[in-house]
Protein backbone atom coordinates (compact mmCIF):
# COMPACT_ATOMS: atom_id res chain seq x y z
CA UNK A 1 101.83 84.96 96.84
CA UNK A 2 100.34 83.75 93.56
CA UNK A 3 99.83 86.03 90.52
CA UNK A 4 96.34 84.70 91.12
CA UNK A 5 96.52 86.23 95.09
CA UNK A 6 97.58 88.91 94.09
CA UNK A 7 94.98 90.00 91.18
CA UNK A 8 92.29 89.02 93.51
CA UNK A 9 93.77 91.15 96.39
CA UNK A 10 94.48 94.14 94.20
CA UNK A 11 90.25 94.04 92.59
CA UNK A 12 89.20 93.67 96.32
CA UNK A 13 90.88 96.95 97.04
CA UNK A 14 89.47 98.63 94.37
CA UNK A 15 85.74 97.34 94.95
CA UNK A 16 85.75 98.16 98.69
CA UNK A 17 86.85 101.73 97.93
CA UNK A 18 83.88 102.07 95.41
CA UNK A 19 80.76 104.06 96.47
CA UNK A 20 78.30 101.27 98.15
CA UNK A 21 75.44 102.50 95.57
CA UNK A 22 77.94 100.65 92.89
CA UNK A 23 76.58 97.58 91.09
CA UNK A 24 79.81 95.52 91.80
CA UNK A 25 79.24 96.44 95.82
CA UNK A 26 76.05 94.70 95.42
CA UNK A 27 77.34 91.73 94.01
CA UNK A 28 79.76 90.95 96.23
CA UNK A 29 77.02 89.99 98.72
CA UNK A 30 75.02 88.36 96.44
CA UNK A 31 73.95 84.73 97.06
CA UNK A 32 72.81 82.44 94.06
CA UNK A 33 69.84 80.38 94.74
CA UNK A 34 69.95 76.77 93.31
CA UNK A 35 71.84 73.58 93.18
CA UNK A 36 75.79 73.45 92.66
CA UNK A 37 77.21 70.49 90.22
CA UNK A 38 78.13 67.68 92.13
CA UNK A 39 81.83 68.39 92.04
CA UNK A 40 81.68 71.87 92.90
CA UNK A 41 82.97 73.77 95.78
CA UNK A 42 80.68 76.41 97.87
CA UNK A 43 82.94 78.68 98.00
CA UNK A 44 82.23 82.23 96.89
CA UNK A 45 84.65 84.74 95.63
CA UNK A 46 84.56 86.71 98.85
CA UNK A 47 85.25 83.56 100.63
CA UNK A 48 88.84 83.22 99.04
CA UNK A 49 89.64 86.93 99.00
CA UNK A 50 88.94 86.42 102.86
CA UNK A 51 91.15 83.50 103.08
CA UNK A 52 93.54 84.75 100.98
CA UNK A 53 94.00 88.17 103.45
CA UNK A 54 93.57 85.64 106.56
CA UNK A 55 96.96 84.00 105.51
CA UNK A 56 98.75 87.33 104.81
CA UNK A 57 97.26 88.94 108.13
CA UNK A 58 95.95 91.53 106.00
CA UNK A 59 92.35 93.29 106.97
CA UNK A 60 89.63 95.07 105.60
CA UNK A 61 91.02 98.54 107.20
CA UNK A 62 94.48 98.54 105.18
CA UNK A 63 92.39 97.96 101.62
CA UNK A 64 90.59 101.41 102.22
CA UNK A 65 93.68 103.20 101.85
CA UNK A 66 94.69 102.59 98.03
CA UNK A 67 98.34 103.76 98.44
CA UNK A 68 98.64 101.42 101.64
CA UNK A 69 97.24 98.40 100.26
CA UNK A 70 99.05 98.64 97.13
CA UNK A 71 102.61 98.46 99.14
CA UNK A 72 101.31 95.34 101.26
CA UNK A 73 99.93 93.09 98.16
CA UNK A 74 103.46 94.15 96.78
CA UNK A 75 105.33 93.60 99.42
CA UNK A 76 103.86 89.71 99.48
């Protein structure tokens, strides 16, 4: 795993523990309406974090649990 994987893994954890009246909850759903730049990918932060737990067979369940999902990204 990536320093990159993992920093994105461990601020995933934290947001989905937040209360779902948080601002950052709100943005993680949040779709930008508009045109991309030409050379730009469509893919959204979520998208990655998703991918990212896909390849480590990781799921939203574990990341609820702080002191679990801490020992998983670390064990990676």
């Amino acid at each position: 795993m990536t320093v990159f994987q993992h920093n994105r893994l461990r601020s995933y954890g934290h947001v989905l523990r937040k209360d779902d009246s948080e601002w950052v909850n709100k943005c993680m759903d949040f779709v930008v309406e508009g045109v991309r730049p030409r050379d730009r990918t469509k893919r959204t932060w979520k998208e990655v974090v998703d991918g990212n737990m896909k390849s480590l067979k990781l799921s939203k369940k574990d990341a609820l649990v702080g002191s679990i999902w801490k020992q998983l990204i670390r064990d990676y």
